[in-house]
N, C-alpha and C. Protein backbone atom coordinates (compact mmCIF):
# COMPACT_ATOMS: atom_id res chain seq x y z
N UNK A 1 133.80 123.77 50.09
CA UNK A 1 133.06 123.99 48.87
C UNK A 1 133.72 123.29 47.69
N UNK A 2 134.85 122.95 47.90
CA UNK A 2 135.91 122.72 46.90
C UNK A 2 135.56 121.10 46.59
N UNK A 3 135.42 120.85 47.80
CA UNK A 3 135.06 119.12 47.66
C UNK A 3 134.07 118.42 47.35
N UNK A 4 132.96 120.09 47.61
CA UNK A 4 131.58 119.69 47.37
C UNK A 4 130.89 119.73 45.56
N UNK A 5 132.31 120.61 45.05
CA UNK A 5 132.08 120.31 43.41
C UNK A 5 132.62 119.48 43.03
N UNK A 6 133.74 119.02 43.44
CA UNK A 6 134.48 117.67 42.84
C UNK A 6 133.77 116.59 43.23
N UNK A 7 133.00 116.50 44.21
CA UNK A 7 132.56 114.97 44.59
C UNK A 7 131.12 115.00 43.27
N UNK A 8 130.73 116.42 42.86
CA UNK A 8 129.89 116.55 42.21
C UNK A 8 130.03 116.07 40.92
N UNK A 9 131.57 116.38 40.33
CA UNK A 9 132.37 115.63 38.96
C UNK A 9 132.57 114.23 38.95
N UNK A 10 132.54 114.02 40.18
CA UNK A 10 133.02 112.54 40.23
C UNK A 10 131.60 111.71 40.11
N UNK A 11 130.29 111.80 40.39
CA UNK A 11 129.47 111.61 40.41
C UNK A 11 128.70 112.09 38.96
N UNK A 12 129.23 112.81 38.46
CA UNK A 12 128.94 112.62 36.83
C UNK A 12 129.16 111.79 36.18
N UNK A 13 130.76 111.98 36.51
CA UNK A 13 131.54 110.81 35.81
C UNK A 13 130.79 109.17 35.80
N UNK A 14 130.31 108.90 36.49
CA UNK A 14 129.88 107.79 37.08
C UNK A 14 128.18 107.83 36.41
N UNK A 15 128.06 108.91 36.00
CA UNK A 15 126.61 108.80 35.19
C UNK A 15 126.95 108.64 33.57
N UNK A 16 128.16 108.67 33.35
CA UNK A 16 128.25 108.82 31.51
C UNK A 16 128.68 107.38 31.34
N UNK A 17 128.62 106.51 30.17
CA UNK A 17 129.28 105.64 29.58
C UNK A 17 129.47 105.91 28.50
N UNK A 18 130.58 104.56 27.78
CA UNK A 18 131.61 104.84 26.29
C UNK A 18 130.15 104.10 25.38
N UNK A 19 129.85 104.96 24.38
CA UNK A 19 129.26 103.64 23.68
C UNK A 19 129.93 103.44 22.31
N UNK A 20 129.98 102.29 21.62
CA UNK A 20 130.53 102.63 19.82
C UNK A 20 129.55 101.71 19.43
N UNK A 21 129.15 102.23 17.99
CA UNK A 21 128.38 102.20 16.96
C UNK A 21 129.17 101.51 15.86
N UNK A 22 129.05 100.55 14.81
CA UNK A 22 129.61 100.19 14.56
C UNK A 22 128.69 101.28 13.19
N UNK A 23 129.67 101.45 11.85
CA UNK A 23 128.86 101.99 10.93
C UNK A 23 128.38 101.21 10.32
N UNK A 24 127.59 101.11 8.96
CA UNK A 24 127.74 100.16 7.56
C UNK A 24 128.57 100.31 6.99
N UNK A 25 129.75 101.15 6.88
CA UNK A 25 131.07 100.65 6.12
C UNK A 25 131.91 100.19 7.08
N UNK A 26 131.45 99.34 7.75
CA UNK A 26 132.34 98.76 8.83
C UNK A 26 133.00 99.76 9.83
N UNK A 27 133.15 100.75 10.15
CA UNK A 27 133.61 101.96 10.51
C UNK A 27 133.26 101.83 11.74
N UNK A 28 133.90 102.87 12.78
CA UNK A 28 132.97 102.65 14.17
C UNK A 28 133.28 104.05 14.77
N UNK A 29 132.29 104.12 15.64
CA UNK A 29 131.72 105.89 16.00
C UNK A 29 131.66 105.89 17.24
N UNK A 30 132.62 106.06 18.08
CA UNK A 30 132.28 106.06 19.57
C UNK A 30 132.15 107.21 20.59
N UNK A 31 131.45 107.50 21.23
CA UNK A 31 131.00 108.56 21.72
C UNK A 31 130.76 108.31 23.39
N UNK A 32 130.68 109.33 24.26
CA UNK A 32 130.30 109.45 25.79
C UNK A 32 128.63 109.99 26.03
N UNK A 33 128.32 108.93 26.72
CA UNK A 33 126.33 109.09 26.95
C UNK A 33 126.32 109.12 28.30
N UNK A 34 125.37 110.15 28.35
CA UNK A 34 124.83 110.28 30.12
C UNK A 34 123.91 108.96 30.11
N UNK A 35 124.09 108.09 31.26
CA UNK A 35 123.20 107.46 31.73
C UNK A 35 121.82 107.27 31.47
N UNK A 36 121.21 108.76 31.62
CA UNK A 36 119.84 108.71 31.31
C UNK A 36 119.76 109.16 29.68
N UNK A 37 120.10 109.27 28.90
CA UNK A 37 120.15 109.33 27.66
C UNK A 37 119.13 108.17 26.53
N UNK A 38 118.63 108.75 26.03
CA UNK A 38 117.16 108.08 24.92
C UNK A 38 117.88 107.74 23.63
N UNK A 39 117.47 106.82 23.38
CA UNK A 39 118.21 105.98 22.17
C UNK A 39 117.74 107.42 21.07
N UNK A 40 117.29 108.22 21.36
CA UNK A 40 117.18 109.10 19.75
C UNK A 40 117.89 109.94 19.98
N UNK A 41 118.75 110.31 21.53
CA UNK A 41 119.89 110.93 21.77
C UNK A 41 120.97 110.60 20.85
N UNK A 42 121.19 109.01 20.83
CA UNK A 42 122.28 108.74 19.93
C UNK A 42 122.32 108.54 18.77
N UNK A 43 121.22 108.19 18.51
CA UNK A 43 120.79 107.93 17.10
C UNK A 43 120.78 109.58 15.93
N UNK A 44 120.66 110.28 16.74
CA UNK A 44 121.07 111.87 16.72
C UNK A 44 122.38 111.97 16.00
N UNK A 45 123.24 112.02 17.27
CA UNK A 45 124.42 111.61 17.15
C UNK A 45 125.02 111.29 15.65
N UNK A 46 124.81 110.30 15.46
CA UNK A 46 125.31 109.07 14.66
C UNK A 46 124.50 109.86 13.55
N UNK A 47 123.98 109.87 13.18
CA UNK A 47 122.79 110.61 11.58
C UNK A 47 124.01 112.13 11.65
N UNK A 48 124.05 112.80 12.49
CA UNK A 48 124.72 114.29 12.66
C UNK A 48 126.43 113.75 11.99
N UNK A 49 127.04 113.02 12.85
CA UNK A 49 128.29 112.69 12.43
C UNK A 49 128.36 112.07 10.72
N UNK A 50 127.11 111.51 9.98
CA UNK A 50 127.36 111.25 9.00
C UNK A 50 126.90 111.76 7.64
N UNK A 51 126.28 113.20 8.30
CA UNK A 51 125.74 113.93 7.82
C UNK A 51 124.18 113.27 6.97
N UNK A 52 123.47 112.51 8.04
CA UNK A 52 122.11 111.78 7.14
C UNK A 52 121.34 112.10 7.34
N UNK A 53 120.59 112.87 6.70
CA UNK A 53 119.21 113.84 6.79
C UNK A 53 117.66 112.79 6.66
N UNK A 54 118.05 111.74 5.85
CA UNK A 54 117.01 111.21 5.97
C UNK A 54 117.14 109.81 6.77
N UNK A 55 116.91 109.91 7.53
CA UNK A 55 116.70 108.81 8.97
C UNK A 55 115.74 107.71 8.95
N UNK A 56 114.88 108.13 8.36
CA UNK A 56 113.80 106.82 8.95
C UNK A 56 114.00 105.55 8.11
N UNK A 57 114.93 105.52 7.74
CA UNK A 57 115.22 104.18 6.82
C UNK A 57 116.39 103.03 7.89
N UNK A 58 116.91 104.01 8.82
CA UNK A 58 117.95 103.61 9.73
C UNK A 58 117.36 103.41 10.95
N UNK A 59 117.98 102.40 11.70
CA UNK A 59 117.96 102.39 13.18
C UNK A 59 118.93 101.61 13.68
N UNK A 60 118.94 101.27 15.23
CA UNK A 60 119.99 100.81 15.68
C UNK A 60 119.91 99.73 16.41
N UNK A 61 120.68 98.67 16.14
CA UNK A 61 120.70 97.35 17.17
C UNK A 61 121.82 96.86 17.53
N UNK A 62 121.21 96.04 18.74
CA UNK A 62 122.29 95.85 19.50
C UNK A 62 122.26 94.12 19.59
N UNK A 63 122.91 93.75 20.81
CA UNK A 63 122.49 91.89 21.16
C UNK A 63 122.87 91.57 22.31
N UNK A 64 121.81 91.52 23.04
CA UNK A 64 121.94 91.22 24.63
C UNK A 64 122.85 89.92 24.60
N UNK A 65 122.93 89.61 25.99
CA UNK A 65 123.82 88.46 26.92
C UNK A 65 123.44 87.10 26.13
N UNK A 66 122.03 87.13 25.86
CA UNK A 66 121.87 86.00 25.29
C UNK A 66 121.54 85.59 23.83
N UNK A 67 122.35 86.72 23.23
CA UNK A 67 122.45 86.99 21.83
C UNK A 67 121.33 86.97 20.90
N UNK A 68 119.83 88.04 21.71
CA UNK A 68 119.25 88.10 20.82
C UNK A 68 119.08 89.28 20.28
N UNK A 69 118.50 89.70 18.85
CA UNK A 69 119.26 91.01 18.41
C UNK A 69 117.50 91.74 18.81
N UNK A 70 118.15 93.33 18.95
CA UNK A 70 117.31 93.80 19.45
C UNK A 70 117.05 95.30 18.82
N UNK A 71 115.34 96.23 17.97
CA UNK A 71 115.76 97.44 17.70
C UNK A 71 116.52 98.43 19.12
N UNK A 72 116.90 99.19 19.10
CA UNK A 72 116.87 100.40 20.47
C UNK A 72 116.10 101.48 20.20
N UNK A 73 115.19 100.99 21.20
CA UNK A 73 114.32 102.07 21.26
C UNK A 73 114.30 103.58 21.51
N UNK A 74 113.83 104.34 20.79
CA UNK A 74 114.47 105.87 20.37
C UNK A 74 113.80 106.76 21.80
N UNK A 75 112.38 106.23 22.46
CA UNK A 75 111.79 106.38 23.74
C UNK A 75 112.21 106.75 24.77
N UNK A 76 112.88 105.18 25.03
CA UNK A 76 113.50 104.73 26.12
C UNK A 76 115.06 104.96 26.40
N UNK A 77 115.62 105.01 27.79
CA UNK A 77 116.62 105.08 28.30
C UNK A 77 117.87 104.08 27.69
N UNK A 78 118.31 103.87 26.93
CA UNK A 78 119.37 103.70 26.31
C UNK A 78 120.39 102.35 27.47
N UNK A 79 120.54 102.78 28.84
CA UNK A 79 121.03 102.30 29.58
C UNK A 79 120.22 101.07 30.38
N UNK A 80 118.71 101.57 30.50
CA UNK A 80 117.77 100.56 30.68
C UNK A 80 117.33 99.65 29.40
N UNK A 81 117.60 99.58 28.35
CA UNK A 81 117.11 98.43 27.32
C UNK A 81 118.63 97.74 27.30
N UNK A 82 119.53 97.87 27.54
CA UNK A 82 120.89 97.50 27.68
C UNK A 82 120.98 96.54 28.55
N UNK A 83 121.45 94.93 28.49
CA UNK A 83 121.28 94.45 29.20
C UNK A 83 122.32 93.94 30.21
N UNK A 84 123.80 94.23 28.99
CA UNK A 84 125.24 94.49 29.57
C UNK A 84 125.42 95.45 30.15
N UNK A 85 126.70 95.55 30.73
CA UNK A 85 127.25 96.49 31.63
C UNK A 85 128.00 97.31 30.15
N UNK A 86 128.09 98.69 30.85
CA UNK A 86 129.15 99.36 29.55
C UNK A 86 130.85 98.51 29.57
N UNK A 87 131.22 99.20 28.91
CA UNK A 87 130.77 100.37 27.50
C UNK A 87 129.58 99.44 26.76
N UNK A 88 128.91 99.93 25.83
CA UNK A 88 128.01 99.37 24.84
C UNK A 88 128.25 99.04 23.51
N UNK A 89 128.13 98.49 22.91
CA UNK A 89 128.65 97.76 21.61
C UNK A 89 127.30 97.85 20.70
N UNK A 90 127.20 98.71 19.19
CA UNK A 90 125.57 98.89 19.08
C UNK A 90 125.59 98.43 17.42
N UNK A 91 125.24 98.27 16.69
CA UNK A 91 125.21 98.65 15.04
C UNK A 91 124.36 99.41 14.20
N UNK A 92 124.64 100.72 13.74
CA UNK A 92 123.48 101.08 13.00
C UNK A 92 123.19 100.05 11.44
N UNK A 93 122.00 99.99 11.18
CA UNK A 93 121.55 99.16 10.14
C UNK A 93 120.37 99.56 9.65
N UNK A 94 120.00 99.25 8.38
CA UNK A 94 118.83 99.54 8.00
C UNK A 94 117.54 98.72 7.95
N UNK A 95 116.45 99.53 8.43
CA UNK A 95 115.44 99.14 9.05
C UNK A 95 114.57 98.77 8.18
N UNK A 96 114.50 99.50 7.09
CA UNK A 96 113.33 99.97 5.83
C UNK A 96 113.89 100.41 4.52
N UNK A 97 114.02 99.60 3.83
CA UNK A 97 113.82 99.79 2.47
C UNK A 97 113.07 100.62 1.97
N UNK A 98 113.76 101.49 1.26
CA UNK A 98 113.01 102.42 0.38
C UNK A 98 112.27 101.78 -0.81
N UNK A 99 110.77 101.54 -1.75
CA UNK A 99 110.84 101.06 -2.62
C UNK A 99 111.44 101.89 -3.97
N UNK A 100 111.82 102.47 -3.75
CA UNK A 100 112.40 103.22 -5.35
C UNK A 100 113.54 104.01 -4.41
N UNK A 101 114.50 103.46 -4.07
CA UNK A 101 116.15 104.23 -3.82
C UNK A 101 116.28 105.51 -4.61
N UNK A 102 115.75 105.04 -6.32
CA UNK A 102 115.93 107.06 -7.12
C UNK A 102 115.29 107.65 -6.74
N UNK A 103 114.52 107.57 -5.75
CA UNK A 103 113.36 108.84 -5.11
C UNK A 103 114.37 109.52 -4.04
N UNK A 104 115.02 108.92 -3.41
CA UNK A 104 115.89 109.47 -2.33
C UNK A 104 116.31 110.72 -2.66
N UNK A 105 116.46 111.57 -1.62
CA UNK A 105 116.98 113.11 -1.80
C UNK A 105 118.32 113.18 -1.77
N UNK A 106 118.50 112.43 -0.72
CA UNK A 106 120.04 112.97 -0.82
C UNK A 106 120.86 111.85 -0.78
N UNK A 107 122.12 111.58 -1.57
CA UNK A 107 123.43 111.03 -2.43
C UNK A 107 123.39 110.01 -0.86
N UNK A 108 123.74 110.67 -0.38
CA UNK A 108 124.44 109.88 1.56
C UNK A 108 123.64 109.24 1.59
N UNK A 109 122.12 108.93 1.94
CA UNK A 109 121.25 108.08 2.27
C UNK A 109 121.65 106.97 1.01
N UNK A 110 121.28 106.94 -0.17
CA UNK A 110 121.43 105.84 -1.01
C UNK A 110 123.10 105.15 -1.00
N UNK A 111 123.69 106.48 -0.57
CA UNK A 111 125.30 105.34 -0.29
C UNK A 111 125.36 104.60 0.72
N UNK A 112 124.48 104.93 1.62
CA UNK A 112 124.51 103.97 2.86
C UNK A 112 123.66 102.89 2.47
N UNK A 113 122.40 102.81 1.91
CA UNK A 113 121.78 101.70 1.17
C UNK A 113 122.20 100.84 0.80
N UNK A 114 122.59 99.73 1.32
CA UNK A 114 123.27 98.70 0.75
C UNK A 114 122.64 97.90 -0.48
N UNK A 115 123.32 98.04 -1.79
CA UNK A 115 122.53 97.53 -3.66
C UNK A 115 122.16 96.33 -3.31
């Protein structure tokens, strides 16, 4: 029984990868993802760790093998739009301009706004 939970850990293990996020203050956020994990899993993540309530101005890209840049889709499997092997290398960036930044609610979103 003993072997039959460890072969079970070991076979987890083998479902998670490292990914890091690079921030907009150059910063970087690295975290452990199950395999089957949805880009809004991490994108979660990453908004939670920086305390950013308002999201839809952000998203995340990456750049396959043949360096073209790509959104990650919040849908889809995280590991399947990935075209490298892990760990994953990602950048959050902004997607959408707010037209009036003083409308923003909260301080964090417009500091991440790059002037």
């Amino acid at each position: 029984m003993l072997s039959r939970l460890m072969s079970g850990s070991v076979r987890s293990l083998e479902r998670e990868f490292m990914c890091t996020v690079r921030l907009l203050d150059d910063t970087e956020y690295t975290c452990t993802i199950q395999r089957d994990a949805k880009g809004q899993y991490l994108f979660d993540l990453i908004c939670h760790h920086l305390n950013l309530l308002e999201k839809d101005y952000f998203g995340i890209r990456y750049v396959d093998p043949d360096k073209q840049r790509h959104w990650l889709e919040f849908t889809k499997s995280i590991s399947k739009q990935m075209k490298s092997q892990p760990p994953f290398t990602m950048c959050l960036r902004v997607k959408f301009y707010p037209p009036d930044p003083a409308a923003l609610k909260e301080e964090i979103t417009r500091y991440e706004l790059p002037q």
